[in-house]
N, C-alpha and C. Protein backbone atom coordinates (compact mmCIF):
# COMPACT_ATOMS: atom_id res chain seq x y z
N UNK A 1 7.98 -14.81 5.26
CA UNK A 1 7.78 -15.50 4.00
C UNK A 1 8.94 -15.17 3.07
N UNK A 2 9.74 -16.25 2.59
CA UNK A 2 10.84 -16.03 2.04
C UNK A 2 10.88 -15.65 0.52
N UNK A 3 9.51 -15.98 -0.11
CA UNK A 3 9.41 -15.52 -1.57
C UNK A 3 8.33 -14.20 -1.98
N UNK A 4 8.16 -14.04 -0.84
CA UNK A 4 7.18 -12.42 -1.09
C UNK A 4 8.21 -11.08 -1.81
N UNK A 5 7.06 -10.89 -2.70
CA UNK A 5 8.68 -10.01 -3.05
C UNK A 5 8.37 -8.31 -2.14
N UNK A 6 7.39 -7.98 -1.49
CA UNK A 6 6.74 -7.14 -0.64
C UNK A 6 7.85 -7.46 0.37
N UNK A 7 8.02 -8.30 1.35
CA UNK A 7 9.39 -8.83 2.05
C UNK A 7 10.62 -8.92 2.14
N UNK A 8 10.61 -9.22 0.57
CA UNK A 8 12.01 -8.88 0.80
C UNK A 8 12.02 -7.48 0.05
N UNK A 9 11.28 -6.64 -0.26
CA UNK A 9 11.48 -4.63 0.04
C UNK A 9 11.80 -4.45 1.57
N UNK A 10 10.95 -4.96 2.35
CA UNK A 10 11.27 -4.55 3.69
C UNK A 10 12.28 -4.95 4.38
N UNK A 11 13.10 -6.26 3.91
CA UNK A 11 14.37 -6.69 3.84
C UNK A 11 15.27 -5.72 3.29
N UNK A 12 15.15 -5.21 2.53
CA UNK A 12 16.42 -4.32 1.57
C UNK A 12 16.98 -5.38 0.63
N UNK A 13 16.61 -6.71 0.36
CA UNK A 13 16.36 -7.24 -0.80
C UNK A 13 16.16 -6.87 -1.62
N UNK A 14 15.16 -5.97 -2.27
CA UNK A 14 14.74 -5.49 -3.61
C UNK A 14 14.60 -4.35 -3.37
N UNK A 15 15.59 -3.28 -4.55
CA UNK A 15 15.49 -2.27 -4.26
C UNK A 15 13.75 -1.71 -4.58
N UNK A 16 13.41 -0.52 -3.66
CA UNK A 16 11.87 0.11 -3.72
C UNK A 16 12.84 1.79 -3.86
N UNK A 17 11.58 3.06 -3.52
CA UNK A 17 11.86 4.04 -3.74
C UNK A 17 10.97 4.49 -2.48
N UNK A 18 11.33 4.34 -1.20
CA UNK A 18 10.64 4.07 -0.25
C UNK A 18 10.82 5.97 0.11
N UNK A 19 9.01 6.11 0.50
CA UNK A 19 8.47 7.73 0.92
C UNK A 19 8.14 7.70 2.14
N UNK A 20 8.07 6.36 3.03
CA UNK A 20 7.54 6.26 4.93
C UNK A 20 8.25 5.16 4.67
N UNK A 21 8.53 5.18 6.28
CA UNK A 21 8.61 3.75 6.97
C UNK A 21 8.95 4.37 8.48
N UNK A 22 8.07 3.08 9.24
CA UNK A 22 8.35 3.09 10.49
C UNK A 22 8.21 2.15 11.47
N UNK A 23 7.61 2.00 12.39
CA UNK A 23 7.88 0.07 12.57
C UNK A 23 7.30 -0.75 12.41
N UNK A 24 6.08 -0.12 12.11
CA UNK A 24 4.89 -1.20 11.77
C UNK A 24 4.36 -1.23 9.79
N UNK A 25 4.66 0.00 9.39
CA UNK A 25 4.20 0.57 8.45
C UNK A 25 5.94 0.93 7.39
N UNK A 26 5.33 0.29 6.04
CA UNK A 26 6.17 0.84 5.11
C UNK A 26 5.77 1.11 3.60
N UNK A 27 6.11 2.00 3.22
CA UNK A 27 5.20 3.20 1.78
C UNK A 27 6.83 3.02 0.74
N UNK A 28 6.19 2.82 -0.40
CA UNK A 28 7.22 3.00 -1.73
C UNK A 28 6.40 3.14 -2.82
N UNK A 29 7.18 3.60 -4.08
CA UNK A 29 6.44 3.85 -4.96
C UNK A 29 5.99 2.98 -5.97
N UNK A 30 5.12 2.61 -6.57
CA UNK A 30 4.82 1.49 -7.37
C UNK A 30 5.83 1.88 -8.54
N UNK A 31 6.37 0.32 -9.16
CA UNK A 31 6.92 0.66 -9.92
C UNK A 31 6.45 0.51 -11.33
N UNK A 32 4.68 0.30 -11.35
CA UNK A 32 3.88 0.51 -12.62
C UNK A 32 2.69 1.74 -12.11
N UNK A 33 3.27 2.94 -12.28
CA UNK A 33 2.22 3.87 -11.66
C UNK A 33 0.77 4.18 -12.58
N UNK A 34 -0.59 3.87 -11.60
CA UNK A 34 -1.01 3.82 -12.72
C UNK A 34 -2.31 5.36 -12.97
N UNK A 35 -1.21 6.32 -11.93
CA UNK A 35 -1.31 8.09 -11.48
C UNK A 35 0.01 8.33 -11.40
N UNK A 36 -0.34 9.99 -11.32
CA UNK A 36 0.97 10.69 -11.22
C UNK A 36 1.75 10.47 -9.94
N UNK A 37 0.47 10.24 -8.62
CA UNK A 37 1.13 9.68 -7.52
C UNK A 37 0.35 8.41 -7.09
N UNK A 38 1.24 7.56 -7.19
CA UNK A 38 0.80 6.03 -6.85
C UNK A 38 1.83 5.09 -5.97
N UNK A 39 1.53 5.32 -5.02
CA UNK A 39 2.04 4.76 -3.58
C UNK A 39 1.77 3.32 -3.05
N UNK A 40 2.57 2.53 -2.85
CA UNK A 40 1.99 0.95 -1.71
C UNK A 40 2.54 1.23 -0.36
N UNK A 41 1.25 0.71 0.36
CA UNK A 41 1.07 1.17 1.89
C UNK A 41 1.40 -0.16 2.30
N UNK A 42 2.27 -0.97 2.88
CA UNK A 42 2.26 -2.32 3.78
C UNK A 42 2.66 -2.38 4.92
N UNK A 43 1.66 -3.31 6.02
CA UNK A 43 2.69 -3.46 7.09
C UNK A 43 3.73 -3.95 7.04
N UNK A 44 4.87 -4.46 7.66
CA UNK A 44 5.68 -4.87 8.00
C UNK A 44 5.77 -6.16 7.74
N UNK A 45 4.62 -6.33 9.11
CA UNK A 45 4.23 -8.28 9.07
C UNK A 45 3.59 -9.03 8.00
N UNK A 46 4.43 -9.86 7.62
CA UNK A 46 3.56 -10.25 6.55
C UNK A 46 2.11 -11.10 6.67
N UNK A 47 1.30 -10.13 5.93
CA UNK A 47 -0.56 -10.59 6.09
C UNK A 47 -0.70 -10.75 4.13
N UNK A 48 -1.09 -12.24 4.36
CA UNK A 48 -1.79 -12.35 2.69
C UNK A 48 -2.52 -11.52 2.60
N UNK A 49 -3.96 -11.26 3.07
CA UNK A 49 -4.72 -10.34 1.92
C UNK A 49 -5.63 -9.96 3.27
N UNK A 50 -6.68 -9.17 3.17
CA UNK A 50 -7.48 -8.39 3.64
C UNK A 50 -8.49 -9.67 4.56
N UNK A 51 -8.96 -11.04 3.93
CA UNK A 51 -9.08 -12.23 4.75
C UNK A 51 -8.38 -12.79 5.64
N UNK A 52 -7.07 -12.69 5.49
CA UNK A 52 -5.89 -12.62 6.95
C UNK A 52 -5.93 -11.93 7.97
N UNK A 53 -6.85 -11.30 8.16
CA UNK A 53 -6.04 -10.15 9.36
C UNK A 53 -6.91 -10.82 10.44
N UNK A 54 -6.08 -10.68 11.21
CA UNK A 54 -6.77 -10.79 12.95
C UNK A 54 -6.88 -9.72 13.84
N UNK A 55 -7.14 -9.80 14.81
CA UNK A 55 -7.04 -8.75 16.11
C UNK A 55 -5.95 -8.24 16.44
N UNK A 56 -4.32 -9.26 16.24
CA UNK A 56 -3.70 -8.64 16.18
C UNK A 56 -3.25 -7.35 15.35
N UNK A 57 -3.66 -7.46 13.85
CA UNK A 57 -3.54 -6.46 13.36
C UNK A 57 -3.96 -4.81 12.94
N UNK A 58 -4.93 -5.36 14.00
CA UNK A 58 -5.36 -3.68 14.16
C UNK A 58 -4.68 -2.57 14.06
N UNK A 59 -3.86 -2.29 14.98
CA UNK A 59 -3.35 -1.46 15.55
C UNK A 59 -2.34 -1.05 13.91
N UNK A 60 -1.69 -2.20 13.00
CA UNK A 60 -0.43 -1.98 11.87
C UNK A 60 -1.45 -1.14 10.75
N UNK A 61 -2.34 -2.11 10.90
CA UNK A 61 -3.61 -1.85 9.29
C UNK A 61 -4.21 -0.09 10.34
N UNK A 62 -4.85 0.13 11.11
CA UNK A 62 -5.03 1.92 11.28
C UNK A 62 -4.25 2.63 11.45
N UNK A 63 -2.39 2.13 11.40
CA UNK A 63 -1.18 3.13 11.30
C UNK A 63 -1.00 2.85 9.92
N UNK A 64 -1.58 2.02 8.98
CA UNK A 64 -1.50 1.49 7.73
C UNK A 64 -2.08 3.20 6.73
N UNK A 65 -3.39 3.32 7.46
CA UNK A 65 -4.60 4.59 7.18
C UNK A 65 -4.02 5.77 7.14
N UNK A 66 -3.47 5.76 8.70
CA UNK A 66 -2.54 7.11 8.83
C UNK A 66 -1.99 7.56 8.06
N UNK A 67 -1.07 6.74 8.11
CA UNK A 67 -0.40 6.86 6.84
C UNK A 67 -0.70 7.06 5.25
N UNK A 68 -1.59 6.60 4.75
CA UNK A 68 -2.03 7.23 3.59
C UNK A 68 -2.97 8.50 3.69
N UNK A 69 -3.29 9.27 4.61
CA UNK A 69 -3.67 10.85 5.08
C UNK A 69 -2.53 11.30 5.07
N UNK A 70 -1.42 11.14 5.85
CA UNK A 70 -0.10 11.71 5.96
C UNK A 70 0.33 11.92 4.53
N UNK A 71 0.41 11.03 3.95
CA UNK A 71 1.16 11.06 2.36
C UNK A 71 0.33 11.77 1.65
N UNK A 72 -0.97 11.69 1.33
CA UNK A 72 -2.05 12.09 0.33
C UNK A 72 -1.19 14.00 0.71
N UNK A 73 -1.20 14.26 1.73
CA UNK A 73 -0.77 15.76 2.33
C UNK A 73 0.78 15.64 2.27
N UNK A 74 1.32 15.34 2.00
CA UNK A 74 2.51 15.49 1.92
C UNK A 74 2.96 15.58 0.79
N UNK A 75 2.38 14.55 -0.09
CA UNK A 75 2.77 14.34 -1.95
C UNK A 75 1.89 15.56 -2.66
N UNK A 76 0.96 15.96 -1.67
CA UNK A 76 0.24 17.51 -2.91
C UNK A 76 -0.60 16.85 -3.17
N UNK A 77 -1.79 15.82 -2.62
CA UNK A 77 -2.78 15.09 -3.09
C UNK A 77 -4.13 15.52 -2.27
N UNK A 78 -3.93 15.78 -1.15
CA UNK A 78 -4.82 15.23 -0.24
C UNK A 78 -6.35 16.70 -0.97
N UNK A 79 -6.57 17.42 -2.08
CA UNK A 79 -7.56 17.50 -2.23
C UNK A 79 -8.75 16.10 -3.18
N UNK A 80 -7.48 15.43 -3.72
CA UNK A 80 -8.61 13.91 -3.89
C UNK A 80 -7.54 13.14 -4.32
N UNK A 81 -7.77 11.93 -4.00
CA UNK A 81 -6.79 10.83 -3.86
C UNK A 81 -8.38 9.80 -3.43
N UNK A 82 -7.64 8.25 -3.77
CA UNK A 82 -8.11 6.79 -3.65
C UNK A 82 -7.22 6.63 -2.68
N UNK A 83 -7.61 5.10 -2.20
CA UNK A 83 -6.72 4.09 -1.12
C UNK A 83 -7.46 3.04 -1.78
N UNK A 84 -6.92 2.27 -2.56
CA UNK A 84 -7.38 0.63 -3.02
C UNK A 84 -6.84 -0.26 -2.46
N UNK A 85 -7.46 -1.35 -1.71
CA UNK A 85 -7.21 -2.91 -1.51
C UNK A 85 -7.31 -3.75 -1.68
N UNK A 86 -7.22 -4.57 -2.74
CA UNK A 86 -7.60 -5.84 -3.54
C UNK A 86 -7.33 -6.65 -2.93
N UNK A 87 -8.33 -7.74 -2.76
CA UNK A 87 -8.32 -8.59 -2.27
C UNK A 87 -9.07 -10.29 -2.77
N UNK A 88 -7.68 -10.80 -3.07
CA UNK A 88 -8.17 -11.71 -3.84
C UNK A 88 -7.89 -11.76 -5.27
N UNK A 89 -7.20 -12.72 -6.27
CA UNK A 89 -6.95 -12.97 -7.75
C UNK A 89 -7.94 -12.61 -8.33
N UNK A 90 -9.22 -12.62 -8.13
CA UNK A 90 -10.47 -12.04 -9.19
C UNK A 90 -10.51 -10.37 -8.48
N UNK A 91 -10.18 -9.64 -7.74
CA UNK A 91 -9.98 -8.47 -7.93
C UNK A 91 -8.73 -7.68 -7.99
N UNK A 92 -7.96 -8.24 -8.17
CA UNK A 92 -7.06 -7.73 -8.91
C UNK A 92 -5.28 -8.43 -8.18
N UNK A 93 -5.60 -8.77 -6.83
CA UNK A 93 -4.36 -8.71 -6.26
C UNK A 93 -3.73 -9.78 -6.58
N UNK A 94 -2.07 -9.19 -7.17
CA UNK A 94 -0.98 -9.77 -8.01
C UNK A 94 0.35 -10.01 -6.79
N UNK A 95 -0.05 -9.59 -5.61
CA UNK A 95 0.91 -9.99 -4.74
C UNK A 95 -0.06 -9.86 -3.12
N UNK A 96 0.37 -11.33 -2.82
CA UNK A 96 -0.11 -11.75 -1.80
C UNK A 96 0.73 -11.30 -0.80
N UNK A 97 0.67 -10.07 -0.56
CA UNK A 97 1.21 -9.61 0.79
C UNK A 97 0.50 -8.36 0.85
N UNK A 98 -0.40 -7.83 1.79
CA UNK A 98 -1.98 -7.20 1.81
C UNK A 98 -0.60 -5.67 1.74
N UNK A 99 -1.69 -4.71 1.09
CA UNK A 99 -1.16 -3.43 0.44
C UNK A 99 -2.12 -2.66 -0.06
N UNK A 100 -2.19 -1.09 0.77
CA UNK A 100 -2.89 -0.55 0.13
C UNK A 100 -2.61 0.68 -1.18
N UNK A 101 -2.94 0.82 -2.37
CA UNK A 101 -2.75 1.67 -3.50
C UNK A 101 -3.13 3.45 -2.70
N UNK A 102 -1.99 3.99 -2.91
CA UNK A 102 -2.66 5.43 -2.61
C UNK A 102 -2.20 6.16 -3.86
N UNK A 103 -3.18 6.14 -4.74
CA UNK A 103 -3.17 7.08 -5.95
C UNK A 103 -4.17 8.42 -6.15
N UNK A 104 -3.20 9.58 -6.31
CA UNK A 104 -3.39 10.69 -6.94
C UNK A 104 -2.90 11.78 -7.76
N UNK A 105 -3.20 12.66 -7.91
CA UNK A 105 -2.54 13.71 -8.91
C UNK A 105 -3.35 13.59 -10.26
N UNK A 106 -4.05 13.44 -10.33
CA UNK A 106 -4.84 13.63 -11.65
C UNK A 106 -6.39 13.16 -11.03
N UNK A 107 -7.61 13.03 -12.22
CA UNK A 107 -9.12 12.94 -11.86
C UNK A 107 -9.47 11.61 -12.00
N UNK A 108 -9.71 10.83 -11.15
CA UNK A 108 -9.82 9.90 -11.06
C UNK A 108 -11.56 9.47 -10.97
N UNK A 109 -11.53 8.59 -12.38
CA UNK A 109 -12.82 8.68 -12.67
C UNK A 109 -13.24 6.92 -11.75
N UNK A 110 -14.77 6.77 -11.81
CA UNK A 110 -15.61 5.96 -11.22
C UNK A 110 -17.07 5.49 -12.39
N UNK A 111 -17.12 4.31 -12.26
CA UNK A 111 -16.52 3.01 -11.61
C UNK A 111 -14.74 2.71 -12.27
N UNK A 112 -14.43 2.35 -11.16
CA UNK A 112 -12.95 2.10 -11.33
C UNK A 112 -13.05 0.88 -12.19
N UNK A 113 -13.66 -0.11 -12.93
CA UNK A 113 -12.75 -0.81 -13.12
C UNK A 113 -13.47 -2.30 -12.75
């Protein structure tokens, strides 16, 4: 997809501040954080939203997971941290290329929102 702007990060199109990547899976930092650590998790392939995914994507979206355990422990989070996925303009998602939020470093209160 030539106007995703999620795409062209993984292009090297737009600069990100990228913390993973690997072949299926790529992590950068949001650039409206809305924690001290606030991370986007995407595959590679581009998938609109959480209603897109097929069978094929199994395997990208649970190295997608991994990956936000890996980071939550790596960034100094993993005693509490979120993983958000919006899905869909009425819950919040502002870019149609599926991504998960891994925010922590501070108390993250409930209901979110």
């Amino acid at each position: 997809m030539t106007d995703c702007l999620f795409c062209k990060i993984i292009k090297r199109e737009l600069p990100s501040e990228i913390v993973y990547e690997d072949d299926d899976v790529l992590a950068f930092r949001d650039i409206k954080p809305q924690a001290p650590v606030h991370v986007l998790i995407i595959p590679k392939r581009h998938i609109a939203s959480l209603d897109d995914l097929t069978k094929e994507d199994e395997n990208a979206m649970g190295r997608a997971m991994l990956v936000a355990s890996k980071l939550a422990r790596d960034l100094g989070i993993s005693e509490g941290y979120r993983v958000v996925t919006n899905c869909g303009k009425d819950a919040g998602q502002s870019v149609f290329h599926i991504h998960m939020h891994l925010l922590g470093g501070r108390s993250l209160g409930w209901p979110p929102g």
